[in-house]
PDB file of N, CA and C in Angstrom:
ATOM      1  N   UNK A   1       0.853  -1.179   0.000  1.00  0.00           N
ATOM      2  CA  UNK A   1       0.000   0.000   0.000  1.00  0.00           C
ATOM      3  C   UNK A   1       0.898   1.241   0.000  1.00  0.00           C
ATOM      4  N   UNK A   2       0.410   2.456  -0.688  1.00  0.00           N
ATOM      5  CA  UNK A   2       0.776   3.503  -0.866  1.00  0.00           C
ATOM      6  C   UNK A   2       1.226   4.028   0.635  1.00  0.00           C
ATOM      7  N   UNK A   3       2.426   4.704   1.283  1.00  0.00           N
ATOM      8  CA  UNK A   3       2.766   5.460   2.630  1.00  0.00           C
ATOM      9  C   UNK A   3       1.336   6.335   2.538  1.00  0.00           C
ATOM     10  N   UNK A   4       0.989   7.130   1.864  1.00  0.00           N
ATOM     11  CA  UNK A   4       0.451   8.132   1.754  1.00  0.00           C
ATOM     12  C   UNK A   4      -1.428   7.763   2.673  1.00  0.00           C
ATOM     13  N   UNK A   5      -1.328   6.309   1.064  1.00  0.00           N
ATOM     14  CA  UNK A   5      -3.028   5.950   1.712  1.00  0.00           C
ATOM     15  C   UNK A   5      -3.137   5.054   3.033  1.00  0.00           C
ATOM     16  N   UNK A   6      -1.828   4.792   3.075  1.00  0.00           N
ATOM     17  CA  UNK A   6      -1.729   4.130   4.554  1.00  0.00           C
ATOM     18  C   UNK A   6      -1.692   4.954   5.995  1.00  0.00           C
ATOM     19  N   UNK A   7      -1.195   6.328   5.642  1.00  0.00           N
ATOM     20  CA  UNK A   7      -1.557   7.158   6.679  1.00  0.00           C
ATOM     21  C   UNK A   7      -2.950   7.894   6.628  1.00  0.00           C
ATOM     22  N   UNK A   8      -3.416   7.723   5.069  1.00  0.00           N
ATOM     23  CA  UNK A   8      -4.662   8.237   5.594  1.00  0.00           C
ATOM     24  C   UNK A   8      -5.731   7.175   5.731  1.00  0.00           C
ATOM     25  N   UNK A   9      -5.298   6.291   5.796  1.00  0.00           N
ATOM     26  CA  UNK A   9      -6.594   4.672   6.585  1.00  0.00           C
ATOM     27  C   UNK A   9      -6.644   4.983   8.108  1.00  0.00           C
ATOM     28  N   UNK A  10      -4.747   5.110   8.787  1.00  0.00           N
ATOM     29  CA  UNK A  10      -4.923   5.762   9.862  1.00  0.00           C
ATOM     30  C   UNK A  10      -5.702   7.098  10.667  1.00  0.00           C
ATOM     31  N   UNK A  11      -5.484   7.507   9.727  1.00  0.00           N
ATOM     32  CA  UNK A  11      -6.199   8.841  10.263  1.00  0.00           C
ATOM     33  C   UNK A  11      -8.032   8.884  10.082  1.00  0.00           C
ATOM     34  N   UNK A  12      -8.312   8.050   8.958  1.00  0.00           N
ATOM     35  CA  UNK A  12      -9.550   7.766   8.982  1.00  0.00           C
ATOM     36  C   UNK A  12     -10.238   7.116  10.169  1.00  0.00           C
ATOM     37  N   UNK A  13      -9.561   5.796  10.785  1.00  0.00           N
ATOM     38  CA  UNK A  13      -9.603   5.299  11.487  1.00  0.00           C
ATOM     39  C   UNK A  13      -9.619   6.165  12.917  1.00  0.00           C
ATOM     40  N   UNK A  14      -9.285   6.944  13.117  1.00  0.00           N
ATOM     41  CA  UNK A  14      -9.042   8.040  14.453  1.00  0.00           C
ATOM     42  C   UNK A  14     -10.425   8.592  14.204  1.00  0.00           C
ATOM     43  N   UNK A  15     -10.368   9.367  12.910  1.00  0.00           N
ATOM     44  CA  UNK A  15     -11.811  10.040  12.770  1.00  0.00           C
ATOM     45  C   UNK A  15     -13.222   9.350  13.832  1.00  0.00           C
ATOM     46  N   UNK A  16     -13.363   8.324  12.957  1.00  0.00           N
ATOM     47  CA  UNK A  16     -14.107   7.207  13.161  1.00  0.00           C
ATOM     48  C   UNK A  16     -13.873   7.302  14.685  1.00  0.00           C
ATOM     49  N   UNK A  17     -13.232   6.413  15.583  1.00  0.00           N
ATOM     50  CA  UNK A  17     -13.197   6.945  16.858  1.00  0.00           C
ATOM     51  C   UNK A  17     -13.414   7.955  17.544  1.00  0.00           C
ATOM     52  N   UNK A  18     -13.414   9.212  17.768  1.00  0.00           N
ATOM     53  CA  UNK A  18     -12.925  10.323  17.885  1.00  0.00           C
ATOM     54  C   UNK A  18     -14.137  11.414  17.408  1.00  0.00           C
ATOM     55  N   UNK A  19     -15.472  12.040  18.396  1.00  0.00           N
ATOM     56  CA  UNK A  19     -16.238  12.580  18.371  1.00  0.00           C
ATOM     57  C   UNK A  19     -15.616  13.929  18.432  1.00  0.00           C
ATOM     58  N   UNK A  20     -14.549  14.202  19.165  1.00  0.00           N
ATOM     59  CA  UNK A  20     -14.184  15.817  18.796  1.00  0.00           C
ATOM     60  C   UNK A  20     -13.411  15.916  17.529  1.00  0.00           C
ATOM     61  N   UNK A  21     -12.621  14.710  17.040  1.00  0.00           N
ATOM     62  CA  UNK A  21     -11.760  14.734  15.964  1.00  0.00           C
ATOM     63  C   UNK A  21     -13.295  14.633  14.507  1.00  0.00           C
ATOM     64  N   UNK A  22     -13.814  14.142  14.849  1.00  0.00           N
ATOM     65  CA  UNK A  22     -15.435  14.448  13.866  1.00  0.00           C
ATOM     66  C   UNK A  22     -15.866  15.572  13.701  1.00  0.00           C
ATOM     67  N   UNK A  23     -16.317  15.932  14.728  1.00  0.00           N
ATOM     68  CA  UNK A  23     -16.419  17.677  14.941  1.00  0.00           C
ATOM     69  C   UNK A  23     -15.456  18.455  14.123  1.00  0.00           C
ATOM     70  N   UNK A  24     -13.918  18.399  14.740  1.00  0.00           N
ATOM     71  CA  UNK A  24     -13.203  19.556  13.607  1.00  0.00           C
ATOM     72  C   UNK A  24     -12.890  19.076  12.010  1.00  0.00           C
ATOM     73  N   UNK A  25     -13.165  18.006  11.899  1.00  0.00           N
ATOM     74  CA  UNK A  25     -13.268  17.505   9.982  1.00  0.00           C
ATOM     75  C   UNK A  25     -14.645  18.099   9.620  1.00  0.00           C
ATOM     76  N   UNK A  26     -15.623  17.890  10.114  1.00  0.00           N
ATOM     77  CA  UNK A  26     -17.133  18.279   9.575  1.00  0.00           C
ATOM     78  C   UNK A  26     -17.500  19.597   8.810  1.00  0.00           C
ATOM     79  N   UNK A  27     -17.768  19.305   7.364  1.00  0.00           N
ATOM     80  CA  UNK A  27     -17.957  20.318   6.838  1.00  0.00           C
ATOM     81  C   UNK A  27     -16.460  20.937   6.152  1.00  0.00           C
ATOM     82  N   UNK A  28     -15.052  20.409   6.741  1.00  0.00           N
ATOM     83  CA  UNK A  28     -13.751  21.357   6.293  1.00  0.00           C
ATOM     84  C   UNK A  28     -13.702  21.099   4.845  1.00  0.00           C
ATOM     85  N   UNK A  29     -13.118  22.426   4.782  1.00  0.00           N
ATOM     86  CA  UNK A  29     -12.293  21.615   3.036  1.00  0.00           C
ATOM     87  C   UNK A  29     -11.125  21.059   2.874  1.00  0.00           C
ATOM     88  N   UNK A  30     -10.854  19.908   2.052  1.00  0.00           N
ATOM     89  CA  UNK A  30      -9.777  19.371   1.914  1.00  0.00           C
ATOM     90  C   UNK A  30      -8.431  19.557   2.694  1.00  0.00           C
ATOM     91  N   UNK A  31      -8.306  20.675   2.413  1.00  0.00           N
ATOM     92  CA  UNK A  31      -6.560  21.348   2.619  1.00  0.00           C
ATOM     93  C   UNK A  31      -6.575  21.374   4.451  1.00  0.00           C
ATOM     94  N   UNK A  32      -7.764  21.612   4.828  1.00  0.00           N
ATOM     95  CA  UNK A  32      -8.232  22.222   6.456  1.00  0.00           C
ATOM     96  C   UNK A  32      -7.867  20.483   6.718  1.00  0.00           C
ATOM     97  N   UNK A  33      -8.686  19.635   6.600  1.00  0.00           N
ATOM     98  CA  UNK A  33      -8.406  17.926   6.906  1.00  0.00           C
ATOM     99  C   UNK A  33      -7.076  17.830   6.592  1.00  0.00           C
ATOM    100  N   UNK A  34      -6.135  17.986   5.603  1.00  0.00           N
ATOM    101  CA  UNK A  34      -5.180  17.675   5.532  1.00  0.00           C
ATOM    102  C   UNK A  34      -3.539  18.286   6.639  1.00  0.00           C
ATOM    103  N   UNK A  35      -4.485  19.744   7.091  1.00  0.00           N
ATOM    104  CA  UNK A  35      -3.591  20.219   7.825  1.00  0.00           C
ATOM    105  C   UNK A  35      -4.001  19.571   9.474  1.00  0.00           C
ATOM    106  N   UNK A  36      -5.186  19.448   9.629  1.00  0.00           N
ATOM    107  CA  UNK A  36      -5.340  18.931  10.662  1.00  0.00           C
ATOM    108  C   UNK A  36      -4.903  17.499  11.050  1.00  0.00           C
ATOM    109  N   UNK A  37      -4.859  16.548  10.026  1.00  0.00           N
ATOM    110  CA  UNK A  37      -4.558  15.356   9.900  1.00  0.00           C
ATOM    111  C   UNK A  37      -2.958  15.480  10.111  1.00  0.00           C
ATOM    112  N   UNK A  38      -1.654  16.581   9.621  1.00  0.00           N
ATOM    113  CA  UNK A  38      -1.053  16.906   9.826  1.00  0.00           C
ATOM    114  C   UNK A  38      -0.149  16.917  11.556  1.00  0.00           C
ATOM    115  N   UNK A  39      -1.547  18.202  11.851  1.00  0.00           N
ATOM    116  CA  UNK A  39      -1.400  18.890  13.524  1.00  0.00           C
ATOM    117  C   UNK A  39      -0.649  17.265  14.190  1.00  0.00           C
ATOM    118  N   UNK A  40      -2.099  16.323  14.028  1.00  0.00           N
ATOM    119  CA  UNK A  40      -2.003  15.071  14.807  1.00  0.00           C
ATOM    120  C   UNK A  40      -0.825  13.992  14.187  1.00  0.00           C
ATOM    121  N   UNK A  41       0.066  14.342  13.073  1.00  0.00           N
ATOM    122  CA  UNK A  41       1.094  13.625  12.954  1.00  0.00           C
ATOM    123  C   UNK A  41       1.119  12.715  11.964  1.00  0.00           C
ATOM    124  N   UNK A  42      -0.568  12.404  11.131  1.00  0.00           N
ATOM    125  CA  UNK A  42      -0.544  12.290   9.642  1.00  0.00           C
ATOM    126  C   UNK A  42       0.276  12.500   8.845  1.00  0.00           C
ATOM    127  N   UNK A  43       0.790  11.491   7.591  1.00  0.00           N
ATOM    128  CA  UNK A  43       0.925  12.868   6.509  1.00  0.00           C
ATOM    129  C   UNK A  43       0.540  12.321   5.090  1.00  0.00           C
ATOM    130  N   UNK A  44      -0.113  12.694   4.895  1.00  0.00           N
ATOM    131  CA  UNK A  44      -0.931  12.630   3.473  1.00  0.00           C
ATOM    132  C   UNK A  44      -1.160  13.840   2.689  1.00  0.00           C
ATOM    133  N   UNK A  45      -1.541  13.936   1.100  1.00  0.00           N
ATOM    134  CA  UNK A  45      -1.375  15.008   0.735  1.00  0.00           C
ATOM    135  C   UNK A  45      -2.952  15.225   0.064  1.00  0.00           C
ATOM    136  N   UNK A  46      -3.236  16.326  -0.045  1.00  0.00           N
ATOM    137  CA  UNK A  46      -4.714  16.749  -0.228  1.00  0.00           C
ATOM    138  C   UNK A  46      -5.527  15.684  -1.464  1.00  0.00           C
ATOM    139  N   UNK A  47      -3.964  15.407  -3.032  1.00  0.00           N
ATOM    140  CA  UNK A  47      -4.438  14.744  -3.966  1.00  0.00           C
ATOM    141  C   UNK A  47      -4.722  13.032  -3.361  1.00  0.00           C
ATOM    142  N   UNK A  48      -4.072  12.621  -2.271  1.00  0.00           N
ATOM    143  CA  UNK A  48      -4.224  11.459  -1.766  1.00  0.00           C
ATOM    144  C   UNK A  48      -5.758  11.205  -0.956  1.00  0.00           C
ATOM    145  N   UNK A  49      -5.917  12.569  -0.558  1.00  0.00           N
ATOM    146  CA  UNK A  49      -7.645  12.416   0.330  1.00  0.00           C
ATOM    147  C   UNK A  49      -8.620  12.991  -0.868  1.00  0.00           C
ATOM    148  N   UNK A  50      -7.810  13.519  -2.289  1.00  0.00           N
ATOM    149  CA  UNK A  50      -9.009  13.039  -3.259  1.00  0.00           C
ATOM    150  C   UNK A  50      -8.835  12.241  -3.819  1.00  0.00           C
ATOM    151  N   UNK A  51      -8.058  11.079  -4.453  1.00  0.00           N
ATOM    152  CA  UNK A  51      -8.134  10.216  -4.716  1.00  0.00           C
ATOM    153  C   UNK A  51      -8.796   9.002  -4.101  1.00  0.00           C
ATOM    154  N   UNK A  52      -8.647   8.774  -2.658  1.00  0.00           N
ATOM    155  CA  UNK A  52      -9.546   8.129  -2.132  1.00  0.00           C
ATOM    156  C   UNK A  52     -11.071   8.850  -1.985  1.00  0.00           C
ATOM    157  N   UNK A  53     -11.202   9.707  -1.991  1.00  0.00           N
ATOM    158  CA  UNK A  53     -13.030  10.126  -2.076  1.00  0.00           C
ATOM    159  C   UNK A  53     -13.678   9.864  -3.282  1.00  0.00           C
ATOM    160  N   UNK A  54     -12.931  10.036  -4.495  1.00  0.00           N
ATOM    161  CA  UNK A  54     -13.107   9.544  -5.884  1.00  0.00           C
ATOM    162  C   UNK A  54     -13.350   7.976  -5.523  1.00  0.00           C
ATOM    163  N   UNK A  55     -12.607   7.308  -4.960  1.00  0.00           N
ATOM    164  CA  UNK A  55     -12.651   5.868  -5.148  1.00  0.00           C
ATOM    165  C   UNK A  55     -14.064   5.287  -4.404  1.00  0.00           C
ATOM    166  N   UNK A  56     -14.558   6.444  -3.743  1.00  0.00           N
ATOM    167  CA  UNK A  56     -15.060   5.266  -2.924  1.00  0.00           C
ATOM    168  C   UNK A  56     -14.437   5.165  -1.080  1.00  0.00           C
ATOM    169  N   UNK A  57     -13.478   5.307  -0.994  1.00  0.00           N
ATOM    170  CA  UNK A  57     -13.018   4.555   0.184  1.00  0.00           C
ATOM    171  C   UNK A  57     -12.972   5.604   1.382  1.00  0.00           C
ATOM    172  N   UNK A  58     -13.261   6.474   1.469  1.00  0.00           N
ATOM    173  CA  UNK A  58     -13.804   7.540   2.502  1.00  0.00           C
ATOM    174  C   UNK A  58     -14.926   7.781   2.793  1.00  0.00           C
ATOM    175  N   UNK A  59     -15.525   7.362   1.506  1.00  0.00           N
ATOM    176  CA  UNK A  59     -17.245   7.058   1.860  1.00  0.00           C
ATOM    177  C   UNK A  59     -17.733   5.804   2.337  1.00  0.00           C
ATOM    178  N   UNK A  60     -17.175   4.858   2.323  1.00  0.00           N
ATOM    179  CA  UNK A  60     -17.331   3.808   3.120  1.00  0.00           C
ATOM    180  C   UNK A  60     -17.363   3.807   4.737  1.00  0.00           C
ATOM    181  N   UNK A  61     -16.627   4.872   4.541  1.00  0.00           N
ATOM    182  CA  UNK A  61     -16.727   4.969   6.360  1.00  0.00           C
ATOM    183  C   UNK A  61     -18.143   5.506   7.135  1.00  0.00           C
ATOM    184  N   UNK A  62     -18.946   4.863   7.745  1.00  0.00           N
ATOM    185  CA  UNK A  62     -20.513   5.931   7.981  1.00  0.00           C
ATOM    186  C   UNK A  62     -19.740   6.604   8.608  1.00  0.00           C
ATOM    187  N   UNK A  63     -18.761   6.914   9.529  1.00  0.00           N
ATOM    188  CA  UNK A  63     -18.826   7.915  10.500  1.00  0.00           C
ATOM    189  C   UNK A  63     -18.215   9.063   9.948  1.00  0.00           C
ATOM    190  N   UNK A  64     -17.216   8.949   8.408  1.00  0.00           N
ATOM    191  CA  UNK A  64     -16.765   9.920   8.029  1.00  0.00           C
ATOM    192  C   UNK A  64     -17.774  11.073   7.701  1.00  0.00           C
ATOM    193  N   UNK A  65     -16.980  12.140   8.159  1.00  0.00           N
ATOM    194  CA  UNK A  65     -18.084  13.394   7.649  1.00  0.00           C
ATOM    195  C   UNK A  65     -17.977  14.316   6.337  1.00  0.00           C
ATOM    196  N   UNK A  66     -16.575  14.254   5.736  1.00  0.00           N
ATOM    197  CA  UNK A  66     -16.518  15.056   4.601  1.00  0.00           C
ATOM    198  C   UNK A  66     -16.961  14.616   3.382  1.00  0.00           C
ATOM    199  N   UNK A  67     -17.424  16.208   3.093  1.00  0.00           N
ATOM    200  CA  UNK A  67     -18.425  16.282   1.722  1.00  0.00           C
ATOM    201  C   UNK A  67     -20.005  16.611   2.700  1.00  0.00           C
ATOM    202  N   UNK A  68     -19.867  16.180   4.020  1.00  0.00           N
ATOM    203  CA  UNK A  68     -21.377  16.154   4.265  1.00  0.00           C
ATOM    204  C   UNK A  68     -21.947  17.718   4.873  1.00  0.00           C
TER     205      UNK A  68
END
């Protein structure tokens, strides 16, 4: 697997856990998730969290909130 989509499975995975980490993704745009995903020690790059939203695989998550 890609470093990139492998840190952002992780960080998805936190989301998913993580009712205040839900809260500050909800509604952000891209670059805002990517810096925040960052803050917490992520690192993925904005074309990597669209490539997975294109695919499918961020929307799989119910608890994910972006786009919503």
């Amino acid at each position: 697997m890609d470093p990139e989509q492998e840190q952002l499975e992780r960080f998805l995975d936190a989301v998913s856990r993580s009712a205040e980490l839900r809260s500050r993704v909800q509604g952000a745009d891209p670059y805002t998730i990517v810096e925040i995903a960052g803050e917490l020690g992520f690192r993925f790059g904005v074309f990597t969290l669209h490539r997975a939203t294109c695919a499918g695989v961020v929307m799989r998550r119910a608890e994910w909130p972006y786009g919503s």
